[in-house]
N, C-alpha and C. Protein backbone atom coordinates (compact mmCIF):
# COMPACT_ATOMS: atom_id res chain seq x y z
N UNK A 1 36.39 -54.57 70.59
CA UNK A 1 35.84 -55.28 69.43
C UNK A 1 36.88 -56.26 68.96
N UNK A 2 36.50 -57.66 68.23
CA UNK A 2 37.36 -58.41 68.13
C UNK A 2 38.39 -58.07 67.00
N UNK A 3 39.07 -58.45 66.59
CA UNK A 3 39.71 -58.03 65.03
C UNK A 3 39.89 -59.47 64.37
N UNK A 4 39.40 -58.83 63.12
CA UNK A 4 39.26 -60.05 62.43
C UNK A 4 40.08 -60.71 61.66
N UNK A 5 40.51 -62.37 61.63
CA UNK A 5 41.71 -62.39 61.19
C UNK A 5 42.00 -62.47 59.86
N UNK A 6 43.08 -62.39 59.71
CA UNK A 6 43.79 -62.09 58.39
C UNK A 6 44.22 -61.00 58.47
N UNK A 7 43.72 -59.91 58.47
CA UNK A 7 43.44 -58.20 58.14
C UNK A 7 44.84 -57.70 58.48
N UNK A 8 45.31 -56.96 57.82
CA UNK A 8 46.61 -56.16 57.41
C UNK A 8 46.94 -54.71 58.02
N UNK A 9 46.71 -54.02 59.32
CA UNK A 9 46.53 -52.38 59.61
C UNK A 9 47.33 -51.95 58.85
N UNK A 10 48.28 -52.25 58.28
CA UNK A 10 49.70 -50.93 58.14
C UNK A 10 49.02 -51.09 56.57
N UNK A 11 48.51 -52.31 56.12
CA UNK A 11 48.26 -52.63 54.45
C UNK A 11 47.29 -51.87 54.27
N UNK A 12 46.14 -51.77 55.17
CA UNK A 12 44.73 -50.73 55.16
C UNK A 12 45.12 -49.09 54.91
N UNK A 13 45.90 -49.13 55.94
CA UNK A 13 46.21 -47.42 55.98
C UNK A 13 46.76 -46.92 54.83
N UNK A 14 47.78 -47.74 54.58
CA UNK A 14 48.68 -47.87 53.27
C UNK A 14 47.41 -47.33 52.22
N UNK A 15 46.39 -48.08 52.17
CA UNK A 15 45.48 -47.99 51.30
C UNK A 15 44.81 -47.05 51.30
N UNK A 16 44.55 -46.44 52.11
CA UNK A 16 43.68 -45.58 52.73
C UNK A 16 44.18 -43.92 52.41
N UNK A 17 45.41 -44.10 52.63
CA UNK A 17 46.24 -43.00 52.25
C UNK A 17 46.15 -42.79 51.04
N UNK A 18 46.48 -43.38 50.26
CA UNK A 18 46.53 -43.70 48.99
C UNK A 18 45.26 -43.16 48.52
N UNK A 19 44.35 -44.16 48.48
CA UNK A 19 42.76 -43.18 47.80
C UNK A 19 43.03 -41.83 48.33
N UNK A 20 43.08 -41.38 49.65
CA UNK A 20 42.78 -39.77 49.57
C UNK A 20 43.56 -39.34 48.76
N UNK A 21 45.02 -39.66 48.57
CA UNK A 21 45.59 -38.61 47.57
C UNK A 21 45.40 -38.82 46.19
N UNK A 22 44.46 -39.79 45.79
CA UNK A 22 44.18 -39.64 44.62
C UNK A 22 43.06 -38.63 44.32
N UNK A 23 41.68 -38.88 45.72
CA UNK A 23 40.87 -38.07 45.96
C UNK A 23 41.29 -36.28 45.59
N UNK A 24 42.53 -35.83 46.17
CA UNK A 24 42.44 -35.02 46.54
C UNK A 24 43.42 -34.48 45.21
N UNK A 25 44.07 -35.20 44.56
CA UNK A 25 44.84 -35.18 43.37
C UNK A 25 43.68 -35.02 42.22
N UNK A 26 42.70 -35.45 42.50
CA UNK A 26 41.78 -35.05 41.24
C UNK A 26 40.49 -34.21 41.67
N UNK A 27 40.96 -33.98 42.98
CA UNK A 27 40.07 -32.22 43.12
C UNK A 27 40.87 -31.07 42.28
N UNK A 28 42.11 -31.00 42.88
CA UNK A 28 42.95 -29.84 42.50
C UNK A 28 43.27 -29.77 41.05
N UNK A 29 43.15 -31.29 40.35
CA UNK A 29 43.33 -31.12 38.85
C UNK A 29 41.78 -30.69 37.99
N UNK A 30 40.59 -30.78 38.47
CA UNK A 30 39.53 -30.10 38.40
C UNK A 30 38.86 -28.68 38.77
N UNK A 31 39.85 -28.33 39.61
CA UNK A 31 39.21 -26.92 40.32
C UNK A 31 39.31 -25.99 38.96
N UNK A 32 40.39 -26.06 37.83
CA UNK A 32 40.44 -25.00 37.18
C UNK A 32 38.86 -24.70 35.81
N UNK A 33 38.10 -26.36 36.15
CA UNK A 33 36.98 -26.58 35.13
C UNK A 33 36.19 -26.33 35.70
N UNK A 34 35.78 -26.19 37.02
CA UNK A 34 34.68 -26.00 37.65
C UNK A 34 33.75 -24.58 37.11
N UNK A 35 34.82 -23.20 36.92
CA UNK A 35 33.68 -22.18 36.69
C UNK A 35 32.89 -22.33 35.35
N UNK A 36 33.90 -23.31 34.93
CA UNK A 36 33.33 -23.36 32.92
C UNK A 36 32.56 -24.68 33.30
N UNK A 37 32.21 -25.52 33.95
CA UNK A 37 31.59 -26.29 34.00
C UNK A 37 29.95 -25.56 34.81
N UNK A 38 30.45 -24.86 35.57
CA UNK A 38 29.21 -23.87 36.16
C UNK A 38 28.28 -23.24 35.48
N UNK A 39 29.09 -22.52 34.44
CA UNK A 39 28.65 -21.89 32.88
C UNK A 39 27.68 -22.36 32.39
N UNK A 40 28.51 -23.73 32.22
CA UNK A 40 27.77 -24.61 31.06
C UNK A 40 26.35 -25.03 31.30
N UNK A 41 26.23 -25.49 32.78
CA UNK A 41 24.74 -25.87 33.34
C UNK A 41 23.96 -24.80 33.13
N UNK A 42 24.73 -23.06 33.42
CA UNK A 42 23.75 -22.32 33.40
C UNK A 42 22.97 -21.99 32.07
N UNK A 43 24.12 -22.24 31.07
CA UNK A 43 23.48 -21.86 29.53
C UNK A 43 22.81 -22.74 29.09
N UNK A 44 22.84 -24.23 29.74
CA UNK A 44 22.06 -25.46 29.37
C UNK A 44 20.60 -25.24 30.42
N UNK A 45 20.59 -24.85 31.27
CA UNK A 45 19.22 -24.38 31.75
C UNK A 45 18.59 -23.29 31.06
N UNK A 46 19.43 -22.03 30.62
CA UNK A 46 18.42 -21.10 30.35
C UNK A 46 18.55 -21.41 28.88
N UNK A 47 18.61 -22.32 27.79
CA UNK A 47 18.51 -22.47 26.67
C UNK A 47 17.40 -23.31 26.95
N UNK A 48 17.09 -23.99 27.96
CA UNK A 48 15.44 -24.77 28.15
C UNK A 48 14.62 -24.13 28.32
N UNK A 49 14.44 -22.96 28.89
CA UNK A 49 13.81 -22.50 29.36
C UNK A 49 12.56 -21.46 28.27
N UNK A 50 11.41 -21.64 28.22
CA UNK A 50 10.75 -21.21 26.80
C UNK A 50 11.27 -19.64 26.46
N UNK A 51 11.32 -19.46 25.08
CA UNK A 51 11.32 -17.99 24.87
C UNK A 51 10.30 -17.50 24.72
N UNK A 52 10.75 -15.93 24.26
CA UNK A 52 9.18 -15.18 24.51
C UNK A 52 9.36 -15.60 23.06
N UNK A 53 7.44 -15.52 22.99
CA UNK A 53 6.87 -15.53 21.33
C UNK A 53 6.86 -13.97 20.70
N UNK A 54 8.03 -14.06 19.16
CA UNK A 54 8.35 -12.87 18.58
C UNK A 54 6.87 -11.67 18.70
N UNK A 55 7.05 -10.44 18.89
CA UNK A 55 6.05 -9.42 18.62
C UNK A 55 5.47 -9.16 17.01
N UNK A 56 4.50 -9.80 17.04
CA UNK A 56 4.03 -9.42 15.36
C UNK A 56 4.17 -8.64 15.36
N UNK A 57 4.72 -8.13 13.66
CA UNK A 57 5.00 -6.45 13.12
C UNK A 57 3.80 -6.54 12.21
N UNK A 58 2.91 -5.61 12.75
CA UNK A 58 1.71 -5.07 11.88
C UNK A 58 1.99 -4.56 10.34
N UNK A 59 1.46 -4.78 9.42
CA UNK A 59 1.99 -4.56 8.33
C UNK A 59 0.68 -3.41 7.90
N UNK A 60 0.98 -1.96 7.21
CA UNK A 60 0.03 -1.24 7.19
C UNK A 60 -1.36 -1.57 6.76
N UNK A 61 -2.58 -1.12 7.02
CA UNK A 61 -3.95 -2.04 6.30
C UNK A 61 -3.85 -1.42 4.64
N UNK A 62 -4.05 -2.00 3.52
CA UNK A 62 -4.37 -2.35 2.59
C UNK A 62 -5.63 -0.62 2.31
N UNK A 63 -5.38 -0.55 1.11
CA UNK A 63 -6.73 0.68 0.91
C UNK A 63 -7.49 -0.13 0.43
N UNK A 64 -8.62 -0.13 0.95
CA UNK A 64 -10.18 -1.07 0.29
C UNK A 64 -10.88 0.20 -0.48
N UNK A 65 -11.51 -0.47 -1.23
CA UNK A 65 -12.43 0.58 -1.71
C UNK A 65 -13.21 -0.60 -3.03
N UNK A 66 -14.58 0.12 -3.37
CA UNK A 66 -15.43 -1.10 -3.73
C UNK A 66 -15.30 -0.53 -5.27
N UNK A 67 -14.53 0.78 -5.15
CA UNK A 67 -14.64 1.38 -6.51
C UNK A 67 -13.11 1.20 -7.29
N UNK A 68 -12.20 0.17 -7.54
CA UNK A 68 -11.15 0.48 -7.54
C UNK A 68 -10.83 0.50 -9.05
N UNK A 69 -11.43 0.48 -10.30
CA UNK A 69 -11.11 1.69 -11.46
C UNK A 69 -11.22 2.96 -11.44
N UNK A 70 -12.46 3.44 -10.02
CA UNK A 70 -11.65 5.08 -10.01
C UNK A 70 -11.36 5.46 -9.57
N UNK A 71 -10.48 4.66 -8.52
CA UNK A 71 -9.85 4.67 -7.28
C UNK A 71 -8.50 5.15 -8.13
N UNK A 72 -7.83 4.34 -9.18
CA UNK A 72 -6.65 4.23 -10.44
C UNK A 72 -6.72 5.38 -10.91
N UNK A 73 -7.62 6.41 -11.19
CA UNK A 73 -7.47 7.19 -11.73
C UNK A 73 -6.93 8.94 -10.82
N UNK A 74 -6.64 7.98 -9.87
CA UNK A 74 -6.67 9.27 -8.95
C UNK A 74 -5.11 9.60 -8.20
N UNK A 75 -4.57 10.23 -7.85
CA UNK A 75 -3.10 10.26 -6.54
C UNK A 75 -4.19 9.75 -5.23
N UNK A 76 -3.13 9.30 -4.28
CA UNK A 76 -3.90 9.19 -3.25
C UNK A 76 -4.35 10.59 -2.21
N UNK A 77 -3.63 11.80 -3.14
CA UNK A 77 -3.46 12.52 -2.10
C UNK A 77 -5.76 13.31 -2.82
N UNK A 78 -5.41 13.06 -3.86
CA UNK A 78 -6.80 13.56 -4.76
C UNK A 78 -8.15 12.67 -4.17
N UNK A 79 -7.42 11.59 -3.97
CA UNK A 79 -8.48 10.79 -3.93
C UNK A 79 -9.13 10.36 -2.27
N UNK A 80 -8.39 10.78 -1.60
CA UNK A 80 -8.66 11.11 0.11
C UNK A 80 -9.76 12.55 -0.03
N UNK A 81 -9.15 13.54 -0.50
CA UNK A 81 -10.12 14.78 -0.95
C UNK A 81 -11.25 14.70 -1.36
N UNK A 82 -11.67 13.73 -2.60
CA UNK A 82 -13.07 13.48 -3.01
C UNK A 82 -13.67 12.87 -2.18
N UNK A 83 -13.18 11.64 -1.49
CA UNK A 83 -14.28 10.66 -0.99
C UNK A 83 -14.28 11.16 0.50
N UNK A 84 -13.31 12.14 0.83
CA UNK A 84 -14.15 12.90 2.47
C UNK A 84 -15.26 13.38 2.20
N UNK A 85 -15.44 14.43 0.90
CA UNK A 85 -16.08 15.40 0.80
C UNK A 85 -17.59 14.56 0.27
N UNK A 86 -17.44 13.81 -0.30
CA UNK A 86 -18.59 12.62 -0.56
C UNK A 86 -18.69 11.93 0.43
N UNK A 87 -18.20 11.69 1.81
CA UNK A 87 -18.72 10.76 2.13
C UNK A 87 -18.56 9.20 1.96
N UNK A 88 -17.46 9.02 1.02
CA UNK A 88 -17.40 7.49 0.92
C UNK A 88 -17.08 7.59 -0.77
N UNK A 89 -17.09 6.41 -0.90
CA UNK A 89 -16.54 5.83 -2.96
C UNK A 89 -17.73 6.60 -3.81
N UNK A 90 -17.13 7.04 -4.82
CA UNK A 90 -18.07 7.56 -6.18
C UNK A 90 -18.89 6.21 -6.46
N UNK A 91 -20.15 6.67 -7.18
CA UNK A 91 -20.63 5.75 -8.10
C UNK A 91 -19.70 5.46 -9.07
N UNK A 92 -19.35 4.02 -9.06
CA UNK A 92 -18.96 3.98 -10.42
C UNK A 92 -20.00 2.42 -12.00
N UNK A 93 -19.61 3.05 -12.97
CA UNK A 93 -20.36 2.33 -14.20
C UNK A 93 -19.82 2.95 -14.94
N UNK A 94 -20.75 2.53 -15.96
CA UNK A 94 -20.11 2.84 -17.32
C UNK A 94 -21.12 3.50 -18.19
N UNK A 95 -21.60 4.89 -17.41
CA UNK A 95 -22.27 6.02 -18.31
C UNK A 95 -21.18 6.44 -19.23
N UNK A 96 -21.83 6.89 -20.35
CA UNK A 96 -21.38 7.63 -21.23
C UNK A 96 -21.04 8.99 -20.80
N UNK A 97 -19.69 9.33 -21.93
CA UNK A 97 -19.18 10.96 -21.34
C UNK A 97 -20.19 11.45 -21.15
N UNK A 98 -19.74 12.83 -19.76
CA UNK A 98 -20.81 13.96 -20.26
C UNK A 98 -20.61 14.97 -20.65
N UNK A 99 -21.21 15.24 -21.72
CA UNK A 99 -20.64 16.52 -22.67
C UNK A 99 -21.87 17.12 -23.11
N UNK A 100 -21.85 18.63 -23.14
CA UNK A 100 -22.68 18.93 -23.15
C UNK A 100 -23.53 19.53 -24.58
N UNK A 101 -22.28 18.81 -25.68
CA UNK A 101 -22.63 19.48 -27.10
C UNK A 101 -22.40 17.60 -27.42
N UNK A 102 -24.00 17.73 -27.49
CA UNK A 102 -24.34 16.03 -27.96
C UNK A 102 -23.71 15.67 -29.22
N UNK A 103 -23.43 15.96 -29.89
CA UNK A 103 -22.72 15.81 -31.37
C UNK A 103 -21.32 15.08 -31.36
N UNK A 104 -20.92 15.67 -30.31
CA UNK A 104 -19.15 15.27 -29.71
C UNK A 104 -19.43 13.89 -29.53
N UNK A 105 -20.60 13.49 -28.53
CA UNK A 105 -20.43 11.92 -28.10
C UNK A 105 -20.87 11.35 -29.54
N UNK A 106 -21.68 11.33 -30.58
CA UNK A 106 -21.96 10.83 -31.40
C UNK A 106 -20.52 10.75 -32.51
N UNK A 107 -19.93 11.79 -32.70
CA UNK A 107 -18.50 12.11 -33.64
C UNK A 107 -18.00 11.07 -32.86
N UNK A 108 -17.81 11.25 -31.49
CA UNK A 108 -16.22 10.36 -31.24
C UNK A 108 -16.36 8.73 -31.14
N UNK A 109 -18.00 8.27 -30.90
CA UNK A 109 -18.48 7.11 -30.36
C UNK A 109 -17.18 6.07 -29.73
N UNK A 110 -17.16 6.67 -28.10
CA UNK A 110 -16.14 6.02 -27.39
C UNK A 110 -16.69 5.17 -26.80
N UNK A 111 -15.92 4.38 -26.32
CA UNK A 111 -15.35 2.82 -25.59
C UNK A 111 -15.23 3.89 -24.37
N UNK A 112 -16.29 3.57 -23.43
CA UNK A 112 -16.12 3.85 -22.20
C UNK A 112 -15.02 2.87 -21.23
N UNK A 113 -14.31 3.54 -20.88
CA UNK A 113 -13.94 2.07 -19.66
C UNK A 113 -14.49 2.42 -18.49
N UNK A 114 -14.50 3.86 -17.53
CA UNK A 114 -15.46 3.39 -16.61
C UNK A 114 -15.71 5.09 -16.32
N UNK A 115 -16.85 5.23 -15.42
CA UNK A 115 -17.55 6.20 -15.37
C UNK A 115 -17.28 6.62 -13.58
N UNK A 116 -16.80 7.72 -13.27
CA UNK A 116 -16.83 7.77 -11.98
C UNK A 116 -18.04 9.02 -11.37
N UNK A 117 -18.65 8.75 -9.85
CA UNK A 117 -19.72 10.11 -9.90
C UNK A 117 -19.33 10.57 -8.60
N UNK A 118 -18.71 11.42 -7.65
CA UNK A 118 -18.68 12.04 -6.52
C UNK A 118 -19.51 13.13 -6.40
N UNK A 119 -20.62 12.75 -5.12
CA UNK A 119 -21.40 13.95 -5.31
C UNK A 119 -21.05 13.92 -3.66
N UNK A 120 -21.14 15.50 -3.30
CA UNK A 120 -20.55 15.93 -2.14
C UNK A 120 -21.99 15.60 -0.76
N UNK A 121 -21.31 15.75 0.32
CA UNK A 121 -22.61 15.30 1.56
C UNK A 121 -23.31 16.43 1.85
N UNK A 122 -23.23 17.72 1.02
CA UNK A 122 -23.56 19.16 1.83
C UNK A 122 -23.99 19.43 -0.15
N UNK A 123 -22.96 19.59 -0.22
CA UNK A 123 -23.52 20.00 -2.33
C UNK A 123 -22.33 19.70 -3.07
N UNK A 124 -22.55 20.05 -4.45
CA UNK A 124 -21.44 19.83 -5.45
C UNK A 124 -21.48 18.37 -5.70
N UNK A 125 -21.40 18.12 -6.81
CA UNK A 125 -21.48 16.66 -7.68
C UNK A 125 -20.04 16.72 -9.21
N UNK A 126 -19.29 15.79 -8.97
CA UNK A 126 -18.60 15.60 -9.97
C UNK A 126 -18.58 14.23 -10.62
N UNK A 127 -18.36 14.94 -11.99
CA UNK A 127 -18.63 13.34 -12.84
C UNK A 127 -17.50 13.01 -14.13
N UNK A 128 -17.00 12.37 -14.15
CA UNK A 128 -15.61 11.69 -14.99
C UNK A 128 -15.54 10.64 -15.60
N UNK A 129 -15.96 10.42 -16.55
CA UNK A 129 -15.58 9.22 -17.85
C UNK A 129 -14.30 9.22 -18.81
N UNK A 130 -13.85 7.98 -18.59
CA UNK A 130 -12.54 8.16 -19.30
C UNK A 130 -13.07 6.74 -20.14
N UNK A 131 -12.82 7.10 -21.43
CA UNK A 131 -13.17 6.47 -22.86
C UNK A 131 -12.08 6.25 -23.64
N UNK A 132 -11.80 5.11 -24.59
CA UNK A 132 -11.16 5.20 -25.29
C UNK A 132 -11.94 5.25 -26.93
N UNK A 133 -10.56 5.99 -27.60
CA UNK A 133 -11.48 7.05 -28.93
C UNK A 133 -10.60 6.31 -29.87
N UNK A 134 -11.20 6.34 -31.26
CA UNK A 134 -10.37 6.55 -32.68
C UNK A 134 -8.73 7.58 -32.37
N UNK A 135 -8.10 6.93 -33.28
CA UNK A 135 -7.16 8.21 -33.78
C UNK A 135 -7.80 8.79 -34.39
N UNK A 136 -7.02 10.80 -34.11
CA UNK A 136 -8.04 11.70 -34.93
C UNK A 136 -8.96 12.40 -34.12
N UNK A 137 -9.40 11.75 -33.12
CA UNK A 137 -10.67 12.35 -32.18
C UNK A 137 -10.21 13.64 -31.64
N UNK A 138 -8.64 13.88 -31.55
CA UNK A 138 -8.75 14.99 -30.97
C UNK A 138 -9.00 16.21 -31.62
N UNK A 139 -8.56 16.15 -32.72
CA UNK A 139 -9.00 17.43 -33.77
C UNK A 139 -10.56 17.35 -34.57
N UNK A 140 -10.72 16.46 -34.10
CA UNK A 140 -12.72 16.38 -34.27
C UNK A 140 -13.47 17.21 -33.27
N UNK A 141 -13.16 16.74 -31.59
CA UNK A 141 -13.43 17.36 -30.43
C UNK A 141 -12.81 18.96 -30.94
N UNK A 142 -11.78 19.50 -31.10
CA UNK A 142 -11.43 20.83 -31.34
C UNK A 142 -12.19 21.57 -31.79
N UNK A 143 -12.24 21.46 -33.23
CA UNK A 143 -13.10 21.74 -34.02
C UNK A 143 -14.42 21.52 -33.46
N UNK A 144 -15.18 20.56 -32.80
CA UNK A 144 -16.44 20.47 -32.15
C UNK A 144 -16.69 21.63 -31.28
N UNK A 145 -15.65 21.83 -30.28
CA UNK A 145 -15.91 22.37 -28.89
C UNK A 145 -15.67 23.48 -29.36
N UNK A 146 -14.54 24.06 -30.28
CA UNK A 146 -14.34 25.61 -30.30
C UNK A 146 -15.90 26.12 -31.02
N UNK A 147 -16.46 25.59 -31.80
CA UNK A 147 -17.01 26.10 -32.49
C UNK A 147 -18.65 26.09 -31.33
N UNK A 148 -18.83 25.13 -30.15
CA UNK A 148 -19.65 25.13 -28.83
C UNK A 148 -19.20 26.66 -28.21
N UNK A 149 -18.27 26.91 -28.40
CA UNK A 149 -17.92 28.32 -27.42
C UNK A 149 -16.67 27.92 -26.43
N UNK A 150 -16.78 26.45 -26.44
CA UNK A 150 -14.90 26.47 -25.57
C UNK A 150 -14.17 26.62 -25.86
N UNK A 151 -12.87 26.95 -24.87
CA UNK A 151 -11.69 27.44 -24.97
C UNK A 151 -11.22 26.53 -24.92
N UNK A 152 -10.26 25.92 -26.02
CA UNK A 152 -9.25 25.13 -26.52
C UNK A 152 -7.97 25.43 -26.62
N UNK A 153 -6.59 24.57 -25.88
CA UNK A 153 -5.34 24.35 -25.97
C UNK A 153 -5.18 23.03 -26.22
N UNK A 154 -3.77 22.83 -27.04
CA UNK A 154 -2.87 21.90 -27.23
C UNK A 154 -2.88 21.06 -25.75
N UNK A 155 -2.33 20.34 -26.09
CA UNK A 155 -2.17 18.98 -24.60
C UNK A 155 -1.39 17.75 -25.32
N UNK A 156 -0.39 18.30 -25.54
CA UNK A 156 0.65 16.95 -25.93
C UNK A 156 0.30 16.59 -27.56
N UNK A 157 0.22 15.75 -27.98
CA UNK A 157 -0.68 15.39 -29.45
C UNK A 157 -2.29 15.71 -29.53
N UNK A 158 -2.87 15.75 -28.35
CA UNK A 158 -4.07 15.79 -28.02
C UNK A 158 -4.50 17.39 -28.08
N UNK A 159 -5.71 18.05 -26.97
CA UNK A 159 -6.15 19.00 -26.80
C UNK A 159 -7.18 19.16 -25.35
N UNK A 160 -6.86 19.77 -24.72
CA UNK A 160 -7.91 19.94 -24.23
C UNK A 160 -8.55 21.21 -24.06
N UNK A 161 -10.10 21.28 -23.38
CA UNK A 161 -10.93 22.42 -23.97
C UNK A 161 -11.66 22.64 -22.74
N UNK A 162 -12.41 23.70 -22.30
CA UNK A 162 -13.04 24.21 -20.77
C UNK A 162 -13.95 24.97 -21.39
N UNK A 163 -15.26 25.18 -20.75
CA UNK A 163 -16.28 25.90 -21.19
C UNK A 163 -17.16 26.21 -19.43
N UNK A 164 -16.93 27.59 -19.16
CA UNK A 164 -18.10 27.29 -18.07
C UNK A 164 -19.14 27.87 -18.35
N UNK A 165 -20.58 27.62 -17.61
CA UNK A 165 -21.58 27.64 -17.52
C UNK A 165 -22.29 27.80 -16.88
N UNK A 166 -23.66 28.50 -16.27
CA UNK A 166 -24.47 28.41 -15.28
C UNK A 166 -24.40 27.77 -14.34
N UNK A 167 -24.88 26.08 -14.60
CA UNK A 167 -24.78 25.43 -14.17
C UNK A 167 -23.58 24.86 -13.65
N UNK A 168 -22.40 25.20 -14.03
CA UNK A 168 -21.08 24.50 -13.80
C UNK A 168 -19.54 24.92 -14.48
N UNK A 169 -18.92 23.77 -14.38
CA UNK A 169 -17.94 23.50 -15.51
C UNK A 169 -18.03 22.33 -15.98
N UNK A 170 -16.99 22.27 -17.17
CA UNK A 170 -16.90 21.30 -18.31
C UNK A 170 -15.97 21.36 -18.98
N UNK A 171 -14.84 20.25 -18.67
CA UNK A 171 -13.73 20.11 -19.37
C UNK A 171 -13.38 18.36 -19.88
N UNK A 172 -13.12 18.97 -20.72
CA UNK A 172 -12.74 17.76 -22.20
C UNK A 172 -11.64 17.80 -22.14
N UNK A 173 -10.76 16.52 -22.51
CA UNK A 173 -9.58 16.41 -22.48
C UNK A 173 -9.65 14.96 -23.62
N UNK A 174 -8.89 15.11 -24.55
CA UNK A 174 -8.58 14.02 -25.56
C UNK A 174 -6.88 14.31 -25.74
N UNK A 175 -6.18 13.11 -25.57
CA UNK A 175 -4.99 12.54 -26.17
C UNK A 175 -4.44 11.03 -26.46
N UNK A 176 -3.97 10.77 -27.17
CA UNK A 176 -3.54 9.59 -27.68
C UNK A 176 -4.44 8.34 -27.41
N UNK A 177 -5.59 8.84 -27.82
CA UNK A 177 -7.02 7.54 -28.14
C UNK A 177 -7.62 7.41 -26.98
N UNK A 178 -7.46 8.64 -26.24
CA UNK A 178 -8.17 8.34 -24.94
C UNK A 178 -8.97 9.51 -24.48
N UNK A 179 -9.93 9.76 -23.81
CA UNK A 179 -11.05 10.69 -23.95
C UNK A 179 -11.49 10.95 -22.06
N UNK A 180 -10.80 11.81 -21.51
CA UNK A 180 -11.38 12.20 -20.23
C UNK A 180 -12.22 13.57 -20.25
N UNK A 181 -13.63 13.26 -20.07
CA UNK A 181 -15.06 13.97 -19.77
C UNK A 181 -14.55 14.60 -18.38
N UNK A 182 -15.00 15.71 -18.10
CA UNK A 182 -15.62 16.14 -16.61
C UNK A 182 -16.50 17.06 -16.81
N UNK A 183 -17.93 16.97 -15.64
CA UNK A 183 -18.36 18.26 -15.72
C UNK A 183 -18.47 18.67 -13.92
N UNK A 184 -18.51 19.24 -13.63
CA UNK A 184 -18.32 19.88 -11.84
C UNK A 184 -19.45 20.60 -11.73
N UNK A 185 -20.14 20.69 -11.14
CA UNK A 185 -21.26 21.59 -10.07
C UNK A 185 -21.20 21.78 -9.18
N UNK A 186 -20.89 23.17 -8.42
CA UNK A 186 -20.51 23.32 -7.23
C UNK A 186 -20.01 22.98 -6.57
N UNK A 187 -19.14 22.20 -7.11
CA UNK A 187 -17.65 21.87 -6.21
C UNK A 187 -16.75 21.48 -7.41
N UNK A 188 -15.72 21.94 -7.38
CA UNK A 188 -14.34 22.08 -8.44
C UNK A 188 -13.10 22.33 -7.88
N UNK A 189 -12.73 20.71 -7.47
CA UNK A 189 -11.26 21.04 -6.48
C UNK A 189 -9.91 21.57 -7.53
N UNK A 190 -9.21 22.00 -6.57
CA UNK A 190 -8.23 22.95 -7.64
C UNK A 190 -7.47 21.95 -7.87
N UNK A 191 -7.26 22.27 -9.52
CA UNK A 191 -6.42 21.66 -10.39
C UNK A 191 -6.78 20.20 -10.43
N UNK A 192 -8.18 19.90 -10.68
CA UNK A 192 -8.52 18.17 -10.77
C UNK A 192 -8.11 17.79 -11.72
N UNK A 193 -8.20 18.45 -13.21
CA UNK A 193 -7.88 17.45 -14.10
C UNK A 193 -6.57 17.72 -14.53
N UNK A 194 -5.45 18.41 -13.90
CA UNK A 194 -4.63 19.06 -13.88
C UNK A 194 -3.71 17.18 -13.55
N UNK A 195 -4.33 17.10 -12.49
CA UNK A 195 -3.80 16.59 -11.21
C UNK A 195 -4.47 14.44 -11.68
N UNK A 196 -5.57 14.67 -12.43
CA UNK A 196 -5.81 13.81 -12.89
C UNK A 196 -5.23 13.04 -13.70
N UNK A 197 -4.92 13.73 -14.80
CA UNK A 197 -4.70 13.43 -15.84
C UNK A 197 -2.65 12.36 -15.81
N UNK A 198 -2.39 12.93 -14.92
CA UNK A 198 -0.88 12.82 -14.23
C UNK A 198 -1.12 11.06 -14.36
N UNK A 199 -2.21 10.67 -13.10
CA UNK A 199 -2.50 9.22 -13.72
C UNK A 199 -2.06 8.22 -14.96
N UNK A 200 -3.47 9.08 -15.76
CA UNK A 200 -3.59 8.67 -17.20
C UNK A 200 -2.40 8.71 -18.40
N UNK A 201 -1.72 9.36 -18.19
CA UNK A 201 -0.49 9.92 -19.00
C UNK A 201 0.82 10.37 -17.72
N UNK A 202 0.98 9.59 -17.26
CA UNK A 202 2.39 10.02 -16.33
C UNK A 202 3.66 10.97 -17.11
N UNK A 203 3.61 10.29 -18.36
CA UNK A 203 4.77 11.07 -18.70
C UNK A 203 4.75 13.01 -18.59
């Protein structure tokens, strides 16, 4: 092949030499970045890469119920008990107490706030009005009911009074302007108004 003129061999090689050891001068000054440079692509790929979508945390369901003033009057542990045994939510409205010495509802003429009715899927019916009364009502009711034939105790400032019957039970409960009715027929879970009343008066 011809060689072309001008051209320098010893100036080429010269040159030639030269780049490789720069080549090879800035491999060896890089080799120590390479694994952290390796790294880096890998954490820059898998930071692209989609994440999973978080697992919703179910939050417990909510108690529904269509009756929820006498839903309030109840523990939840009372109020799982009635509405198995019914079948579902009490009637609720706003009947007047039921008492069975008519005179009482006329003496105390209460402010119903709401009326609850659980009647069972097999038998037994319970019924609960909680009213608000005058001051005073409770020693009206006392005097009313003892002299009906119930048995009357103290209950805080109040009183309450039990009478059973043929047909059932019937317990009155009045304290501090407030008036809880029950009467039970064949079904009378233990300690309802015991257990009720805890509600109405926490203290």
């Amino acid at each position: 092949m011809a060689r072309i003129g001008g051209r320098n061999s010893a100036l080429a090689w010269f040159v030639g030499l030269v780049c490789a050891g720069v080549v090879v001068t800035l491999v060896v000054l890089a080799e120590p970045a390479i694994p952290m440079a390796t790294q880096l692509v890998g954490d820059t790929l898998r930071g692209s890469a989609p994440k999973p979508a978080p697992t919703p945390t179910r939050t417990p369901d909510a108690v529904t119920t269509s009756t929820p003033e006498c839903h309030a009057l109840y523990s939840e542990a009372l109020w799982s008990e009635l509405t198995q045994r019914a079948g579902g939510d009490p009637v609720q409205d706003a009947s007047p107490p039921a008492a069975s010495i008519a005179s009482l509802t006329t003496a105390l003429a209460p402010q119903v706030r709401v009326s609850c009715t659980f009647t069972g899927t097999n038998t037994g019916r319970i019924a609960t009005t909680v009213s608000d009364v005058a001051p005073g009502a409770a020693d009206i009711a006392r005097a009313t009911l003892e002299a009906g034939g119930f048995a009357c105790a103290a209950f805080g400032d109040g009183v309450r009074c039990e009478h059973d019957a043929a047909d059932g039970v019937e317990e009155q409960t009045i304290r501090d302007g407030v008036w809880i009715a029950s009467t039970f027929s064949g079904w009378h879970p233990s300690r309802y108004t015991d257990r009720m009343v805890r509600q109405v008066w926490p203290d």
